[in-house]
PDB file of N, CA and C in Angstrom:
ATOM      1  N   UNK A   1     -86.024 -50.591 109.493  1.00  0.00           N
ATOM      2  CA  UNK A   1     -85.130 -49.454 109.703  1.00  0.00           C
ATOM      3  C   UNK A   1     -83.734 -50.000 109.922  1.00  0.00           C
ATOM      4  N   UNK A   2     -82.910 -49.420 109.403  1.00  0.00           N
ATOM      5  CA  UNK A   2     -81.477 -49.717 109.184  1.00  0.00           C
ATOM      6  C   UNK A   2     -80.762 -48.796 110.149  1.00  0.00           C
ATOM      7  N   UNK A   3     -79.629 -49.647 110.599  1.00  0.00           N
ATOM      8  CA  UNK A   3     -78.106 -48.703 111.583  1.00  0.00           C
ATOM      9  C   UNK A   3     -78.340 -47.350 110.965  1.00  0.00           C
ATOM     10  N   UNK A   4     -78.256 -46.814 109.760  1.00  0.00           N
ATOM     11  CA  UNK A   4     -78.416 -45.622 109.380  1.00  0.00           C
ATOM     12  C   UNK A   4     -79.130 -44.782 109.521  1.00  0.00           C
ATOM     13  N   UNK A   5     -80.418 -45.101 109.735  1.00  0.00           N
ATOM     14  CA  UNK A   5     -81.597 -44.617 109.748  1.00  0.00           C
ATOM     15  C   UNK A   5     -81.807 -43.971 111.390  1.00  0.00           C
ATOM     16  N   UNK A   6     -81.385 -44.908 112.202  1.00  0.00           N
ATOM     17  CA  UNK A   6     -81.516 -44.410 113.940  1.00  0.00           C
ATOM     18  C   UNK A   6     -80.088 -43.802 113.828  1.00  0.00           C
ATOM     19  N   UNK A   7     -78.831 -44.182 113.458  1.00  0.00           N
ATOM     20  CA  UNK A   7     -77.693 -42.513 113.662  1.00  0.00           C
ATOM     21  C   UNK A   7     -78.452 -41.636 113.005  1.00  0.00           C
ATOM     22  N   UNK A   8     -79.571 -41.019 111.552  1.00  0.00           N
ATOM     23  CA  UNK A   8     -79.954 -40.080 111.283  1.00  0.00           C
ATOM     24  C   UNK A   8     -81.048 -39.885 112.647  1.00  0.00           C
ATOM     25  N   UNK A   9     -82.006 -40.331 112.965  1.00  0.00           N
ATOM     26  CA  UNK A   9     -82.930 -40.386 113.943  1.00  0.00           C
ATOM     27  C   UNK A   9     -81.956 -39.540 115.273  1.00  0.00           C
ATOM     28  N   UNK A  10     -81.398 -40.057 115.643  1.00  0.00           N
ATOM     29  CA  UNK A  10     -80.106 -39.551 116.663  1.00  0.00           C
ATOM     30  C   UNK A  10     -79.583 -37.898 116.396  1.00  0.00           C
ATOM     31  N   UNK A  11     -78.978 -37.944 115.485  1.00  0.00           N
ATOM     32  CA  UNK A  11     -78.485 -36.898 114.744  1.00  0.00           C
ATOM     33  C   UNK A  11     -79.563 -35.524 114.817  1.00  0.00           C
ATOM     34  N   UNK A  12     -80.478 -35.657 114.531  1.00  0.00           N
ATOM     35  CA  UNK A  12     -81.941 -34.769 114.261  1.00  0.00           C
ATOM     36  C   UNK A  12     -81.746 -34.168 115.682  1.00  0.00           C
ATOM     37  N   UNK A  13     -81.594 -35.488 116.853  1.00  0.00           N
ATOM     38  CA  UNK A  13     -81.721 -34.456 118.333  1.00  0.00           C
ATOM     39  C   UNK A  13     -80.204 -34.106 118.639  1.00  0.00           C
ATOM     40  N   UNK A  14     -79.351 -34.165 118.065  1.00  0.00           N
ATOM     41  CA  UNK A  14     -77.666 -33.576 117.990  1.00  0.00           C
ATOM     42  C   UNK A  14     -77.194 -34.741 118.748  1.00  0.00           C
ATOM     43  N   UNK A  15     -77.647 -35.613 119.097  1.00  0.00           N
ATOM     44  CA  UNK A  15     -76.739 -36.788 119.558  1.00  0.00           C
ATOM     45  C   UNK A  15     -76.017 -38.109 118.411  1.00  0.00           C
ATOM     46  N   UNK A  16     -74.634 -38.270 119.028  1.00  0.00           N
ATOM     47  CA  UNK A  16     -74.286 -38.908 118.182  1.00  0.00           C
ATOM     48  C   UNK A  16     -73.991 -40.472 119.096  1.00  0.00           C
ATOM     49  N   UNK A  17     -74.162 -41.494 118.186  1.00  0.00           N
ATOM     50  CA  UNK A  17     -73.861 -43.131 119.097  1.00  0.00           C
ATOM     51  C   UNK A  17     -72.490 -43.495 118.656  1.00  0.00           C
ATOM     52  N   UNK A  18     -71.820 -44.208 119.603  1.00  0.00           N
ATOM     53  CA  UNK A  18     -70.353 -44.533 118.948  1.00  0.00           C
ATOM     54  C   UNK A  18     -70.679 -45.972 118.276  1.00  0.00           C
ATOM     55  N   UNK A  19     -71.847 -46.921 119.092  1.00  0.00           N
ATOM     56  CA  UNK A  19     -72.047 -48.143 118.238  1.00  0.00           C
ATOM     57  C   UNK A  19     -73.458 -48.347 118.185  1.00  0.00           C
ATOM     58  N   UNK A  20     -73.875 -48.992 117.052  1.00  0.00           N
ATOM     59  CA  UNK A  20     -74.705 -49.322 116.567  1.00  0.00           C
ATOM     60  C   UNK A  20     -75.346 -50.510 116.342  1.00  0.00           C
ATOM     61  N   UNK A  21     -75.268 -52.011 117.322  1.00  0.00           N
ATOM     62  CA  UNK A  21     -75.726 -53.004 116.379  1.00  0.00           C
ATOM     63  C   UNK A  21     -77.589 -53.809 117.078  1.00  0.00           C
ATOM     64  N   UNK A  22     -77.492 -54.607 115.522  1.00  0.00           N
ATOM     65  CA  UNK A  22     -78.593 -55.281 116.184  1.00  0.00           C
ATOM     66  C   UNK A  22     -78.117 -56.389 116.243  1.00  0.00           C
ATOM     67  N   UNK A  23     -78.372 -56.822 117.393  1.00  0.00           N
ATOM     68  CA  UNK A  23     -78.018 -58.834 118.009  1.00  0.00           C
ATOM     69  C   UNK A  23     -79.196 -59.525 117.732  1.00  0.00           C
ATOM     70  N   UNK A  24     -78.762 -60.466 117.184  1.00  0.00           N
ATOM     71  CA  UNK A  24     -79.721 -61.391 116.441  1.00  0.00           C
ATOM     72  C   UNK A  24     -79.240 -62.754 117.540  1.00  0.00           C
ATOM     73  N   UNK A  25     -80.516 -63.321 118.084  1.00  0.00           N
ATOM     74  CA  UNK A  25     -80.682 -64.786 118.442  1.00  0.00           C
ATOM     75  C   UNK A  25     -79.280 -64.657 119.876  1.00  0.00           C
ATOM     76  N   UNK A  26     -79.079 -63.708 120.654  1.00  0.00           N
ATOM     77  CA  UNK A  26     -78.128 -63.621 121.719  1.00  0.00           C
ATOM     78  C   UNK A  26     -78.921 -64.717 122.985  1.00  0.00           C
ATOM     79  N   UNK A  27     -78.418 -64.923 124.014  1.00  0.00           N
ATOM     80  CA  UNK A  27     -78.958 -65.841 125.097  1.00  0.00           C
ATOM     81  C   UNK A  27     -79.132 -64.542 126.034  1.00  0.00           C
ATOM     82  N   UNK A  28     -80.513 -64.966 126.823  1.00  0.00           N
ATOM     83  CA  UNK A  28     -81.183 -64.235 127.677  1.00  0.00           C
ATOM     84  C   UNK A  28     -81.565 -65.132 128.768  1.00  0.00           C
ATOM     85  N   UNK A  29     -81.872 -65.083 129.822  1.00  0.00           N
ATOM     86  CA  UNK A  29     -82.202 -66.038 130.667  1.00  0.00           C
ATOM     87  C   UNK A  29     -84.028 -66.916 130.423  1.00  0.00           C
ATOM     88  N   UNK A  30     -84.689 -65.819 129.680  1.00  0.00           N
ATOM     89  CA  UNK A  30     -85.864 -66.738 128.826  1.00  0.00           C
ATOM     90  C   UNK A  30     -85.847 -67.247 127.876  1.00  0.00           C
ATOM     91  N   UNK A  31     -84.365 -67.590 127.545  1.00  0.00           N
ATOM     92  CA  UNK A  31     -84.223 -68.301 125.968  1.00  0.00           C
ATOM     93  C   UNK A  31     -83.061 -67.598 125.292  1.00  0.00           C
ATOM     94  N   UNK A  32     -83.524 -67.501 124.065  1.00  0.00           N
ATOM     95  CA  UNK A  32     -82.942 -66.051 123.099  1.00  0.00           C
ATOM     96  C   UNK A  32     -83.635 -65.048 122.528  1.00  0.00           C
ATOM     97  N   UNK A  33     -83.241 -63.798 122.206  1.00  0.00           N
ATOM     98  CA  UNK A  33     -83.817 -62.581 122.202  1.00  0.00           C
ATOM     99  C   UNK A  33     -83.011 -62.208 120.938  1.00  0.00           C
ATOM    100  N   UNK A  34     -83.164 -60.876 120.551  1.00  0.00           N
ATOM    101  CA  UNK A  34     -83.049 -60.178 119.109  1.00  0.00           C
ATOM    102  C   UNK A  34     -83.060 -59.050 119.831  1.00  0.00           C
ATOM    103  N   UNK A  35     -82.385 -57.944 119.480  1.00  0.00           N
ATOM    104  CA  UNK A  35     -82.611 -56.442 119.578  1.00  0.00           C
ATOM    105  C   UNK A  35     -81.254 -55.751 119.049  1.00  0.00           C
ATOM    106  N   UNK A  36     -81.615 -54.242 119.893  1.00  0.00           N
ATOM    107  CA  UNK A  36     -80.809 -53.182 119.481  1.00  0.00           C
ATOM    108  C   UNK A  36     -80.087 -53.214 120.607  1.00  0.00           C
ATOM    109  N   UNK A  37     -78.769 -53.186 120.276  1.00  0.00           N
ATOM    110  CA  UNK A  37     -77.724 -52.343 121.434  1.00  0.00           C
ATOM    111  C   UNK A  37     -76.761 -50.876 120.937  1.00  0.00           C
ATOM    112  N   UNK A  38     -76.870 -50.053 121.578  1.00  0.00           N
ATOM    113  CA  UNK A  38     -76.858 -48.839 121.508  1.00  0.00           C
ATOM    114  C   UNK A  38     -76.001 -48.177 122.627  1.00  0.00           C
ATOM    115  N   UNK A  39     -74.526 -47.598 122.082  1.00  0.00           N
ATOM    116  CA  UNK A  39     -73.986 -47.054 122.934  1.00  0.00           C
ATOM    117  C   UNK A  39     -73.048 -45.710 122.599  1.00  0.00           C
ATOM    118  N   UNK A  40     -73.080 -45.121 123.807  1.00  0.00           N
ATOM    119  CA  UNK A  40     -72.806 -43.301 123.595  1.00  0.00           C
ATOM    120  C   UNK A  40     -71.595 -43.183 124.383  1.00  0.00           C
ATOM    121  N   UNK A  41     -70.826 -42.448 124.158  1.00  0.00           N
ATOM    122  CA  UNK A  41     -70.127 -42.162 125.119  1.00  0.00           C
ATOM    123  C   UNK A  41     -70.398 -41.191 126.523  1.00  0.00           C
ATOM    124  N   UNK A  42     -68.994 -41.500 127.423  1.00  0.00           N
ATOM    125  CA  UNK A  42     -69.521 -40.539 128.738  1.00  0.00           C
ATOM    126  C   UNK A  42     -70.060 -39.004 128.321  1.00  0.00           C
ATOM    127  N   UNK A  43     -69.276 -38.280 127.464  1.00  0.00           N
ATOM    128  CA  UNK A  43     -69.959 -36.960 127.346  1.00  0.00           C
ATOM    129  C   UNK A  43     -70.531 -36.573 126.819  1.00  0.00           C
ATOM    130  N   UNK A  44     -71.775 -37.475 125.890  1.00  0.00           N
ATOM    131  CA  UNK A  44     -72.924 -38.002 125.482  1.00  0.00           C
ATOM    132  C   UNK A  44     -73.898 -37.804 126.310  1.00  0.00           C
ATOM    133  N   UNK A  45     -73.596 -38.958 127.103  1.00  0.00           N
ATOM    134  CA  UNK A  45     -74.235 -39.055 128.558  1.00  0.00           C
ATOM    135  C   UNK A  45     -74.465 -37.678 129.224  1.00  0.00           C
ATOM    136  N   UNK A  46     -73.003 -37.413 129.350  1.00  0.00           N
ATOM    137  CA  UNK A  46     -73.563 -35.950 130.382  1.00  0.00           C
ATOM    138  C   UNK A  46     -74.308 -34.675 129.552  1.00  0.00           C
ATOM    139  N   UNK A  47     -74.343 -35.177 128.238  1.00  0.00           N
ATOM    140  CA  UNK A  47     -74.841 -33.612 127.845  1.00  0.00           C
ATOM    141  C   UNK A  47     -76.126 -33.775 127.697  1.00  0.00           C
ATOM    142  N   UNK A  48     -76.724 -35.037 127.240  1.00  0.00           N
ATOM    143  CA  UNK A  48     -78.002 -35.340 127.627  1.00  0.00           C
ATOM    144  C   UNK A  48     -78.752 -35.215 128.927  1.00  0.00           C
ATOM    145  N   UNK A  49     -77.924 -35.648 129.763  1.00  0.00           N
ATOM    146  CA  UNK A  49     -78.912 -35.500 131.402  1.00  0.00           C
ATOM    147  C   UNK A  49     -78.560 -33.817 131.689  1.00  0.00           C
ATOM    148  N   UNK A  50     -77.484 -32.639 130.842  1.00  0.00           N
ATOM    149  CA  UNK A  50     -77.942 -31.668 131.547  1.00  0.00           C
ATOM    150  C   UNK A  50     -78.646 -31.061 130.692  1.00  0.00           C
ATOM    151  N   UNK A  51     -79.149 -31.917 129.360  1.00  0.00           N
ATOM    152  CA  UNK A  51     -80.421 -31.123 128.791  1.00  0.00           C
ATOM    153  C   UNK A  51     -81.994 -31.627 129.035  1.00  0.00           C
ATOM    154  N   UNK A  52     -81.905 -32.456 129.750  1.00  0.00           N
ATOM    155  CA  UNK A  52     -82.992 -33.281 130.289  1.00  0.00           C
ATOM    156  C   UNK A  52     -82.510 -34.485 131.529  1.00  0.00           C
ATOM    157  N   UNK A  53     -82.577 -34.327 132.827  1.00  0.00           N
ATOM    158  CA  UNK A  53     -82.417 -35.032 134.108  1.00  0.00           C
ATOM    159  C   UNK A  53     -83.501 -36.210 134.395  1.00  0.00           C
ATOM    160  N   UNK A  54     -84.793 -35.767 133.613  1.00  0.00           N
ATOM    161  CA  UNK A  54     -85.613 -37.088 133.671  1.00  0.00           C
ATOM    162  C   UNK A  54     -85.906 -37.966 132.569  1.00  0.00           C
ATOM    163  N   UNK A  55     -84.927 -37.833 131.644  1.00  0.00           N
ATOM    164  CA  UNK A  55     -84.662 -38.751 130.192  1.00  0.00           C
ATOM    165  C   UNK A  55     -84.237 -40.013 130.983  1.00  0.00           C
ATOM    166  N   UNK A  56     -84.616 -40.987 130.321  1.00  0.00           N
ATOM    167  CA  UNK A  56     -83.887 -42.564 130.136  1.00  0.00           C
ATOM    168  C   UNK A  56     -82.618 -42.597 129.220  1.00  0.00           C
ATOM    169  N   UNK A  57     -81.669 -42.375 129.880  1.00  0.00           N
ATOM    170  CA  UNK A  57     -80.215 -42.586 128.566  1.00  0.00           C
ATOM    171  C   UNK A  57     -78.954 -42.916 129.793  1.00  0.00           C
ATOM    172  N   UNK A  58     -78.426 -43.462 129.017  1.00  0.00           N
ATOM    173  CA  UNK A  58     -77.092 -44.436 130.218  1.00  0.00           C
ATOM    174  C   UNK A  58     -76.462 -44.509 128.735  1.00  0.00           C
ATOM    175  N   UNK A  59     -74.913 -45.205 129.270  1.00  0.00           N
ATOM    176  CA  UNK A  59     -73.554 -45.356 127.663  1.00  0.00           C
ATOM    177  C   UNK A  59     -74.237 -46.389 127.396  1.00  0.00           C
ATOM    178  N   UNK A  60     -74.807 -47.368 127.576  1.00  0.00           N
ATOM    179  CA  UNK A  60     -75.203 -48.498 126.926  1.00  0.00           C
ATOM    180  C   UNK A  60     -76.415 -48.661 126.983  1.00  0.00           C
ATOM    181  N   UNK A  61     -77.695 -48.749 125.916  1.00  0.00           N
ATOM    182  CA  UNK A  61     -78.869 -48.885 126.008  1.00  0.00           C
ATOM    183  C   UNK A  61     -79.207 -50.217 124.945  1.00  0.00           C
ATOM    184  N   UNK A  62     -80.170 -50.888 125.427  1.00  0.00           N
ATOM    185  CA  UNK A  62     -80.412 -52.367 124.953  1.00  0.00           C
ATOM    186  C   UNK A  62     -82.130 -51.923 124.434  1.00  0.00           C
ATOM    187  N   UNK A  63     -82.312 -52.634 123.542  1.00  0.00           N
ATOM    188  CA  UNK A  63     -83.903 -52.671 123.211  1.00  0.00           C
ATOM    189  C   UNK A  63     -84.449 -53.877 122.452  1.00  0.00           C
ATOM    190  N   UNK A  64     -85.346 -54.059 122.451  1.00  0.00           N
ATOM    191  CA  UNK A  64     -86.381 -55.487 121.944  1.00  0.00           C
ATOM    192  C   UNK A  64     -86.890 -55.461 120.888  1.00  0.00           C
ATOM    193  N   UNK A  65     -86.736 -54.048 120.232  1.00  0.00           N
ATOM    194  CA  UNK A  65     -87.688 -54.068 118.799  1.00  0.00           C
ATOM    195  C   UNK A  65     -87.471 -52.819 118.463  1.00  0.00           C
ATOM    196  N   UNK A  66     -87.442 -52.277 117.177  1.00  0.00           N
ATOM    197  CA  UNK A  66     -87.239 -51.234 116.554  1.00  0.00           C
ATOM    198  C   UNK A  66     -88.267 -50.101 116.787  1.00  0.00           C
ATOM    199  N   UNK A  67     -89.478 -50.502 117.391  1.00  0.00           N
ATOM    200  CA  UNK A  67     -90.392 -49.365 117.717  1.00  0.00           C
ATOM    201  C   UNK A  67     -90.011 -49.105 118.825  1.00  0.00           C
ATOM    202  N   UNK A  68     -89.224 -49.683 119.805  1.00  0.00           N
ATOM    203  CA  UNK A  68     -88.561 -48.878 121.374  1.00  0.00           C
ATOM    204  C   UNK A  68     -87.913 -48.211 120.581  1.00  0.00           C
ATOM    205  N   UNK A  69     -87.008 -48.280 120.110  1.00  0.00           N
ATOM    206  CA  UNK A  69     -85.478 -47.580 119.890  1.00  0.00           C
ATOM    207  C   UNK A  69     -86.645 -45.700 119.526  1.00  0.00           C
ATOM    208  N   UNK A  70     -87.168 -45.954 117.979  1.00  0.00           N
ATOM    209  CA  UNK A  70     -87.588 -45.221 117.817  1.00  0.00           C
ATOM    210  C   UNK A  70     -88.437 -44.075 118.989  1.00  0.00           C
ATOM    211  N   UNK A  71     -89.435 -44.711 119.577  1.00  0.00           N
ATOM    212  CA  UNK A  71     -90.139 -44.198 120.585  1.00  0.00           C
ATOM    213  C   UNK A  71     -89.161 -43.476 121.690  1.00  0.00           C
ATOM    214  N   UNK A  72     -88.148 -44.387 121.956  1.00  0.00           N
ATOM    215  CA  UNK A  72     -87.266 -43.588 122.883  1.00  0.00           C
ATOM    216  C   UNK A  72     -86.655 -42.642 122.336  1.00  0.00           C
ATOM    217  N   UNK A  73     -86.426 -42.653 121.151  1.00  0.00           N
ATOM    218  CA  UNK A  73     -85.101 -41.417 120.773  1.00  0.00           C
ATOM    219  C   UNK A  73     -86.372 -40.108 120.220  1.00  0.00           C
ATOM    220  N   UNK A  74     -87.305 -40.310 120.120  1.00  0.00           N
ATOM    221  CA  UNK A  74     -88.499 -39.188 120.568  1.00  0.00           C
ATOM    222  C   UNK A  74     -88.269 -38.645 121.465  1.00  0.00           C
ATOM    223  N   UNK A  75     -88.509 -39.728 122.701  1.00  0.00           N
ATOM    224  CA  UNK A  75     -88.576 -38.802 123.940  1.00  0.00           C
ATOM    225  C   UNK A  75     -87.635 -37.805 124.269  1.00  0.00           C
ATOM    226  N   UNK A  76     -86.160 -37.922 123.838  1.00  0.00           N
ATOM    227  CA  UNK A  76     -84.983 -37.791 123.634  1.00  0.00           C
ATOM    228  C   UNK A  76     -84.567 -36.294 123.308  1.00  0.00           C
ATOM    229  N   UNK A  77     -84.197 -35.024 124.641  1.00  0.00           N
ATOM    230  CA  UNK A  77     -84.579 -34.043 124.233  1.00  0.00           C
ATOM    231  C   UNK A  77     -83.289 -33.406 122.959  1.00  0.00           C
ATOM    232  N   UNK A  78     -83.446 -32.324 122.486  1.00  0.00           N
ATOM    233  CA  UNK A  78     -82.686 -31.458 121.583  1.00  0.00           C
ATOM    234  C   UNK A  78     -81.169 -31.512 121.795  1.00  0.00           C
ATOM    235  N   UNK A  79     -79.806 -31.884 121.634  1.00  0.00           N
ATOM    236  CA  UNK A  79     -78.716 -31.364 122.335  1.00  0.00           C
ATOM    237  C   UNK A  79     -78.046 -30.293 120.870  1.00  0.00           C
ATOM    238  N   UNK A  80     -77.442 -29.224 121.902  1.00  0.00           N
ATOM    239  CA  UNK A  80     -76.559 -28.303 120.851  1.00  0.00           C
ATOM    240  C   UNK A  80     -75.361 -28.536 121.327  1.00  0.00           C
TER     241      UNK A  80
END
């Protein structure tokens, strides 16, 4: 799945990301890691927690593998 594919994934629940990348081989304190970093702005943020208060979403979200990203932006309720 491509940057494109999770802004459409995103999009579907009316949220939009301002960035998009995947980090390849970054330093982690167990070595190096690979993932998604993912970030929204503040009124992103707030329109999500007042359409859902027990969602996981912050401006900056990090992930390990393309089946989090996905799985999370499921959980991820509707915004209008």
């Amino acid at each position: 799945m491509s940057k494109r594919q999770i802004e459409k994934l995103l999009k579907n629940k009316g949220i939009v990301a301002e960035n998009i990348e995947f980090q390849r081989s970054y330093p982690v304190p167990e070595g190096y890691a690979s993932g998604w970093d993912i970030e929204f702005s503040e009124e992103t943020e707030d329109k999500v927690w007042c359409a859902d208060k027990e969602c996981n979403f912050e401006t900056f979200m990090e992930f390990g593998s393309l089946k989090e990203v996905t799985d999370w932006i499921e959980k991820l309720p509707v915004i209008k």
